[in-house]
N, C-alpha and C. Protein backbone atom coordinates (compact mmCIF):
# COMPACT_ATOMS: atom_id res chain seq x y z
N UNK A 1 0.83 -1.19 0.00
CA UNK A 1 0.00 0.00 0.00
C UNK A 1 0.88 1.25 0.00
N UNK A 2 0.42 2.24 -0.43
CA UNK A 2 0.93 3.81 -0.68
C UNK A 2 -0.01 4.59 0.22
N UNK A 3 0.52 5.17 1.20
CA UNK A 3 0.11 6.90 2.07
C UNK A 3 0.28 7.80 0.93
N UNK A 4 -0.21 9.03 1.21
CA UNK A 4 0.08 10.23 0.56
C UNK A 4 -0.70 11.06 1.40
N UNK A 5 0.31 12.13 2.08
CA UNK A 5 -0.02 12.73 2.94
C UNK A 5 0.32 14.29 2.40
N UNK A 6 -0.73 15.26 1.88
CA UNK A 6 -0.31 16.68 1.36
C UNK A 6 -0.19 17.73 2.80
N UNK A 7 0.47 18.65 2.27
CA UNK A 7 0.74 19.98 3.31
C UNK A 7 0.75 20.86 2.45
N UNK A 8 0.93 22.33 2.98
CA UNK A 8 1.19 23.71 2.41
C UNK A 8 -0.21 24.32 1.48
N UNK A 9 -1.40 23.70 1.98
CA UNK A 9 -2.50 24.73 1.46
C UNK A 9 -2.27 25.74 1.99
N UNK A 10 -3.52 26.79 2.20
CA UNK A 10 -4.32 27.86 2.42
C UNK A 10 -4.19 28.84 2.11
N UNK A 11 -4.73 30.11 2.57
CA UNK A 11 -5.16 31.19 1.87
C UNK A 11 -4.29 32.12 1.37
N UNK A 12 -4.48 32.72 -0.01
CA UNK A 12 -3.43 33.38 -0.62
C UNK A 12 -3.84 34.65 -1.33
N UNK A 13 -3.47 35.62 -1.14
CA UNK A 13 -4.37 37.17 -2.42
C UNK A 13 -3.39 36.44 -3.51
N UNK A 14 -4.30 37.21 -4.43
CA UNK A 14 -3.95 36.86 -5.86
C UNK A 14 -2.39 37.15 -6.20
N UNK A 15 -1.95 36.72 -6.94
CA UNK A 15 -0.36 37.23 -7.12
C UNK A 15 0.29 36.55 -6.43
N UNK A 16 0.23 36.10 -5.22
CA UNK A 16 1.02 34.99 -4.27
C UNK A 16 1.42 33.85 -4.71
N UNK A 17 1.98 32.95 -3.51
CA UNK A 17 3.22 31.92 -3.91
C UNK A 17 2.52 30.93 -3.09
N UNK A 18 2.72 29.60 -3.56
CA UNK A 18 2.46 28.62 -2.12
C UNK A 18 3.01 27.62 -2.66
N UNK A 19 4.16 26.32 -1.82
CA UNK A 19 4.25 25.25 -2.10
C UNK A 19 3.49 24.32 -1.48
N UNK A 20 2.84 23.35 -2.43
CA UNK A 20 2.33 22.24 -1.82
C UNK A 20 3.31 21.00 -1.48
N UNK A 21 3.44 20.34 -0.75
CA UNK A 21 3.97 19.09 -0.45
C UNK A 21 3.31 17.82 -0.12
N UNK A 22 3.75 16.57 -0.90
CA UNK A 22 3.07 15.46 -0.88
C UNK A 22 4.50 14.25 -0.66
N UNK A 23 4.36 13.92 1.13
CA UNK A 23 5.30 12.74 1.83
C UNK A 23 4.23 11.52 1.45
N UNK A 24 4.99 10.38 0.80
CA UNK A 24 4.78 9.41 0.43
C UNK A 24 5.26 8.60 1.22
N UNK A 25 4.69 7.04 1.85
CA UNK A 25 4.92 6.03 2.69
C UNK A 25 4.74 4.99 2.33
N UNK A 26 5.21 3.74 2.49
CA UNK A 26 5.05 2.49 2.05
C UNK A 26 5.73 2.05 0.52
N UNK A 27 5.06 1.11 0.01
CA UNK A 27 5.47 0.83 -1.15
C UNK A 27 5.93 1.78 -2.65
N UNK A 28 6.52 2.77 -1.87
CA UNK A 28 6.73 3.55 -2.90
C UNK A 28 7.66 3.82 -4.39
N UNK A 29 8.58 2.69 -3.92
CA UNK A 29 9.40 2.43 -5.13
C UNK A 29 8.48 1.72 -6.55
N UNK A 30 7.11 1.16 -6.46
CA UNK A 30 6.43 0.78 -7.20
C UNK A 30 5.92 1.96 -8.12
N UNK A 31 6.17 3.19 -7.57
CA UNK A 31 5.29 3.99 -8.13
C UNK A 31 5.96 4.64 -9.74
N UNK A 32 5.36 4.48 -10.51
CA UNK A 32 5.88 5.17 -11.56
C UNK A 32 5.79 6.96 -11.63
N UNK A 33 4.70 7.15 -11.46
CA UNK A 33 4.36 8.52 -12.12
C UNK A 33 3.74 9.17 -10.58
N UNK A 34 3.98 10.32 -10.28
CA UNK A 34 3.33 11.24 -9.19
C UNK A 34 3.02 12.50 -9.79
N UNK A 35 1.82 12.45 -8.51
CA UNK A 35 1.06 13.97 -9.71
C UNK A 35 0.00 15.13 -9.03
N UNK A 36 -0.34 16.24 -8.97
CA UNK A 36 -1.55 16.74 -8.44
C UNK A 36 -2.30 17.03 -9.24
N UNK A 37 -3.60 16.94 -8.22
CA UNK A 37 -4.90 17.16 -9.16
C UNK A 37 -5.30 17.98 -8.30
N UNK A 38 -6.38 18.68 -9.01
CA UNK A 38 -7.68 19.69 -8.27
C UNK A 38 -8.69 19.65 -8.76
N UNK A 39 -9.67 19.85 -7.85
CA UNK A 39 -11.07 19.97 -7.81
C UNK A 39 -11.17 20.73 -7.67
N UNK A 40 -12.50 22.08 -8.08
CA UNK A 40 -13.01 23.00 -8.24
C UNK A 40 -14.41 22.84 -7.51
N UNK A 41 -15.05 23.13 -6.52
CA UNK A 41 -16.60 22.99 -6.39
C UNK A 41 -17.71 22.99 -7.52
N UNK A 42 -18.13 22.09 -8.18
CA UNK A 42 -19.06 22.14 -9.20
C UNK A 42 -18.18 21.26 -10.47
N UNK A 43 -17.05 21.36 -10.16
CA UNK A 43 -15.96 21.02 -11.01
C UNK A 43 -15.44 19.73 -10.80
N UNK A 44 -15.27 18.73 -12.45
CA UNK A 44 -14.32 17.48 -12.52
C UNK A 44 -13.15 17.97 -12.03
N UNK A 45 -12.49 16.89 -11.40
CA UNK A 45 -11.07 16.55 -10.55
C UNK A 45 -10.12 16.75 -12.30
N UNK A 46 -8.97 17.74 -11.93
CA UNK A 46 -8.19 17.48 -13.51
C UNK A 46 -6.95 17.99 -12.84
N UNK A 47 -5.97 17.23 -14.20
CA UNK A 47 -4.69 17.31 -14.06
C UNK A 47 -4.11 18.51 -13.86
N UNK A 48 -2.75 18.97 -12.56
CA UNK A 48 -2.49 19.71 -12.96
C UNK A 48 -0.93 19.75 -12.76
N UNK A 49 -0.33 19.29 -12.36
CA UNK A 49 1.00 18.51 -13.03
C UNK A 49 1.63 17.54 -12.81
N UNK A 50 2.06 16.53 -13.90
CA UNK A 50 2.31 15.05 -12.96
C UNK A 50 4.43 15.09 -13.47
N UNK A 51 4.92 14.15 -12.54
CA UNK A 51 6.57 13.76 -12.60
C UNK A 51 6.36 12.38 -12.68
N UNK A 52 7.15 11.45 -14.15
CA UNK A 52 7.60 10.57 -13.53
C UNK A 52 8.85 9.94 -13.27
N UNK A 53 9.03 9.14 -12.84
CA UNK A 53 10.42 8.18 -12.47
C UNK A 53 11.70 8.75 -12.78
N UNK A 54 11.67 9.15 -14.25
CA UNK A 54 12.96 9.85 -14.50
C UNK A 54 12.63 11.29 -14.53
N UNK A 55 11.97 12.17 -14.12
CA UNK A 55 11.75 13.19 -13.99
C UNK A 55 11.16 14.11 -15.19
N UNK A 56 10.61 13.55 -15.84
CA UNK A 56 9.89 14.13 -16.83
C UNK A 56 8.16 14.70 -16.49
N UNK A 57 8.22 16.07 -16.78
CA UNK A 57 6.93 16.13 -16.59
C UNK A 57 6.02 16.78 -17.57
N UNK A 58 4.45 17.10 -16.78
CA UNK A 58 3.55 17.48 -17.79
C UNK A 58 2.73 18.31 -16.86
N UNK A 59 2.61 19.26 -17.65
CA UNK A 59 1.24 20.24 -16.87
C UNK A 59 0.24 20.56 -17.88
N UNK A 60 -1.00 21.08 -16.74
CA UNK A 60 -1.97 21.39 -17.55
C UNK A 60 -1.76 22.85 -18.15
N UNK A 61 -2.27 23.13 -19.30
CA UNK A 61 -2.19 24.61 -19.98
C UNK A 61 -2.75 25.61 -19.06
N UNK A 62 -3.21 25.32 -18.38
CA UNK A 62 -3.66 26.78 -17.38
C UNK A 62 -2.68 26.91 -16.22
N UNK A 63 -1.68 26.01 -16.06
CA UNK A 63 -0.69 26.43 -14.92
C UNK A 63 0.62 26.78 -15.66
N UNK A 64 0.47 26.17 -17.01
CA UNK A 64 2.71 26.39 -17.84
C UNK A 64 2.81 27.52 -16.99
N UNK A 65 4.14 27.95 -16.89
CA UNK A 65 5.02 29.07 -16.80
C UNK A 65 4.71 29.39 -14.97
N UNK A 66 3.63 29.01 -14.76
CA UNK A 66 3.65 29.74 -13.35
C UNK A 66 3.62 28.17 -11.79
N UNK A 67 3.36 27.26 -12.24
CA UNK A 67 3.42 26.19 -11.68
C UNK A 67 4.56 25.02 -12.07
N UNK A 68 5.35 24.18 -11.10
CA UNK A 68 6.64 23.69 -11.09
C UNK A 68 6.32 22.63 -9.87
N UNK A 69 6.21 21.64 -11.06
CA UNK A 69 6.22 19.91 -10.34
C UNK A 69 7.59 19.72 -9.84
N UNK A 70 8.33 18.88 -8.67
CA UNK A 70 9.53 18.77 -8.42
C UNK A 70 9.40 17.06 -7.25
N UNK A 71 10.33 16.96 -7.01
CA UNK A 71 10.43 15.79 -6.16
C UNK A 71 11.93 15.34 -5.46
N UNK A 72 11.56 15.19 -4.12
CA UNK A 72 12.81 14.55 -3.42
C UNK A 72 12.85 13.40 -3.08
N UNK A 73 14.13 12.52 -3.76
CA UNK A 73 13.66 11.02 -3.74
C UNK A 73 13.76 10.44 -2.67
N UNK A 74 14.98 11.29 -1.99
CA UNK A 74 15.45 10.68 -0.52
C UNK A 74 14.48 11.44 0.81
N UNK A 75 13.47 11.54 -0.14
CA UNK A 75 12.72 12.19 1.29
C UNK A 75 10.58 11.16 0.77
N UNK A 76 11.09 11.20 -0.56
CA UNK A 76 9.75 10.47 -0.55
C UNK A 76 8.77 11.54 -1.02
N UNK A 77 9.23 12.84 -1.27
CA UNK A 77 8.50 13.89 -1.19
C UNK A 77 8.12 14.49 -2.53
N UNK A 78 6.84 14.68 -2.96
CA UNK A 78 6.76 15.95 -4.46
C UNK A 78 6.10 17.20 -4.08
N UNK A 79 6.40 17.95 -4.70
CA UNK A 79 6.01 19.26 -4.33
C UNK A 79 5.76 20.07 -5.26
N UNK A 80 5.05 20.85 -5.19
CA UNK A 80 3.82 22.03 -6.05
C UNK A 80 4.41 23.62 -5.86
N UNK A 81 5.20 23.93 -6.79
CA UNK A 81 5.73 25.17 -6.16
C UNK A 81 4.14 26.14 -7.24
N UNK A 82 3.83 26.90 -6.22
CA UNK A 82 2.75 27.78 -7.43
C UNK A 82 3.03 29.19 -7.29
N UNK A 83 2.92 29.58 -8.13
CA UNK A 83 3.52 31.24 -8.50
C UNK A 83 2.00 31.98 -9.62
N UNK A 84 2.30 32.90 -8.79
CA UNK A 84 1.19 34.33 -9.73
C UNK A 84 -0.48 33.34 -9.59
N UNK A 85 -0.58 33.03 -8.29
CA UNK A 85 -1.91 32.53 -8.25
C UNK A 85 -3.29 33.38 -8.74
N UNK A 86 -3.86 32.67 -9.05
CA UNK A 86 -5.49 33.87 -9.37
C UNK A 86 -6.37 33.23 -8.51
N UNK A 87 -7.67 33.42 -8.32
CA UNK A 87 -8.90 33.38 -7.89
C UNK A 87 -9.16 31.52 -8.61
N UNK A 88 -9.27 31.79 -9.90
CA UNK A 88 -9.41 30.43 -10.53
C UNK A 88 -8.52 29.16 -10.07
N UNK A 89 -7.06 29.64 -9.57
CA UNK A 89 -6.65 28.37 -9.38
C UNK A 89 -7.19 27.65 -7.75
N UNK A 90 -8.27 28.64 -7.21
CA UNK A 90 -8.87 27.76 -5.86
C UNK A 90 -9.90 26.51 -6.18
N UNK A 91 -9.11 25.29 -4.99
CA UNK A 91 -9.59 24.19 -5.46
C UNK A 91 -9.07 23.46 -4.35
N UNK A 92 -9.62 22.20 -3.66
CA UNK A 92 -8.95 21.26 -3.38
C UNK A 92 -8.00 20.55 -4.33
N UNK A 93 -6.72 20.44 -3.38
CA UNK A 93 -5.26 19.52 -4.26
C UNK A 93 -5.13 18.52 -3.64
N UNK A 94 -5.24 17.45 -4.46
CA UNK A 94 -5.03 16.10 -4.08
C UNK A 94 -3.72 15.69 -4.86
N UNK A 95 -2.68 15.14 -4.08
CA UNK A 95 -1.78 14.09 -4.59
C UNK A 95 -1.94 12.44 -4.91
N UNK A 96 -1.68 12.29 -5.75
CA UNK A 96 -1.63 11.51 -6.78
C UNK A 96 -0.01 9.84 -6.82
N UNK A 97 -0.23 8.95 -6.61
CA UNK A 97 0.46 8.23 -6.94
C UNK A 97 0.21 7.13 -7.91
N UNK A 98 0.53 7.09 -8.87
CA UNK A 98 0.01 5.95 -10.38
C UNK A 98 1.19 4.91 -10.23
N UNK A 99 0.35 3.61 -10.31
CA UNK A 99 1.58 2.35 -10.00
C UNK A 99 0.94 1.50 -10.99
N UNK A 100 1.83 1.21 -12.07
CA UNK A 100 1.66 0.33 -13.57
C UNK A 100 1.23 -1.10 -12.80
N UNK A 101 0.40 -1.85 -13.01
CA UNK A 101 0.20 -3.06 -13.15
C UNK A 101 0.13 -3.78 -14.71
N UNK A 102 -0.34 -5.22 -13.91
CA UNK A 102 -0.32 -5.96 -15.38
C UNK A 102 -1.39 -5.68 -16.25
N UNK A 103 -2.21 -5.51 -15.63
CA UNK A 103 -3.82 -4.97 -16.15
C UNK A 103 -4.13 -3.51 -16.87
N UNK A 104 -3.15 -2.15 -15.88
CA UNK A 104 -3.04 -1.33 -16.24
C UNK A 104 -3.00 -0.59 -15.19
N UNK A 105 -3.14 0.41 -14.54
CA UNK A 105 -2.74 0.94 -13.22
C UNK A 105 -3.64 1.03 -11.81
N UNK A 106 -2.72 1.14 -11.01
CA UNK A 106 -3.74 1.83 -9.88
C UNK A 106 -2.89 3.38 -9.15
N UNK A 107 -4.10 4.17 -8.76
CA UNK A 107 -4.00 4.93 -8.18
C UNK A 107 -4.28 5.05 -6.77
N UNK A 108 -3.20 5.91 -6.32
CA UNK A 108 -3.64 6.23 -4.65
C UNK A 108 -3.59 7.58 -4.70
N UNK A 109 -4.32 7.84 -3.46
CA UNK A 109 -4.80 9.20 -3.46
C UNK A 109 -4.37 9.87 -1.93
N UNK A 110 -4.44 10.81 -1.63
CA UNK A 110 -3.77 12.15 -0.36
C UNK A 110 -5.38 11.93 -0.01
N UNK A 111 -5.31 13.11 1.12
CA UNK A 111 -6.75 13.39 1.76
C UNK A 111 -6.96 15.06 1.20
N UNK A 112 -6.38 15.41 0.62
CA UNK A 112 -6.37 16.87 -0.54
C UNK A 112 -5.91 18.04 0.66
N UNK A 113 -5.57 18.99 -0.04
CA UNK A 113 -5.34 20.25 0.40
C UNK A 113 -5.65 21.12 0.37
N UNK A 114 -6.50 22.04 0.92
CA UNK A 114 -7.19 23.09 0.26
C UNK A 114 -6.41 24.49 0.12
N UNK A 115 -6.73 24.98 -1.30
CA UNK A 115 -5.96 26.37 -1.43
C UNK A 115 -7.23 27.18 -2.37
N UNK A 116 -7.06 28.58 -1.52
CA UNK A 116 -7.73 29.41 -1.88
C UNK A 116 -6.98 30.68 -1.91
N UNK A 117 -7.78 31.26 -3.24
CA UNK A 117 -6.92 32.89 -3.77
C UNK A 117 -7.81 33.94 -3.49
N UNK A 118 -7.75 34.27 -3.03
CA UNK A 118 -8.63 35.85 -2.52
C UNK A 118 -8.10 36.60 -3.97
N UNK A 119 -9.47 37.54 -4.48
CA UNK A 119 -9.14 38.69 -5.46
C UNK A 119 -8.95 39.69 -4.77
């Protein structure tokens, strides 16, 4: 089994900075790909940037340039650096761990983080 335990929500005026952090436990060398997502109230859960194994990543088009996936291996840790926040990017953040099976994957999930942008 995989923990995923997030930190570094809450409240931010617009223009602000916040890192999120997601400590991973257990079987974690299985994991291929790590990632956050957010939810929006009213809103599908969507990607918003994933790392994997060799450090390659992907973000969604509404964060490029201002959001920065990263990870410490010897700590177990990924982290959400976010820059020039708006109003729109408030959402619960959930971390993300994707582990390839034979079938095709499974996911584990954080208990989310909440971040909110004051205008």
């Amino acid at each position: 089994q995989v923990q995923l335990v997030e930190s570094g929500g809450g409240l931010v005026q617009a223009g602000g900075s916040l890192r999120l952090s997601c400590a991973g436990s257990g079987i974690i060398s299985s994991i291929n790909v790590m990632g956050w997502y957010r939810q929006a109230p009213g809103k599908q859960r969507e990607l918003v940037a994933s790392i994997t194994n060799n450090g390659g990543t992907n973000y969604a088009d509404s964060v490029k340039g201002r959001f920065t996936i990263s990870k410490d291996n010897a700590k177990n840790t990924v982290y959400l650096q976010m820059s020039s926040l708006s109003p729109e990017d408030t959402a619960l953040y959930y971390c993300n761990a994707r582990r390839s099976t034979m079938i095709g994957y499974r996911d584990y999930w954080g208990q989310g983080t909440q971040v909110t942008v004051s205008s």
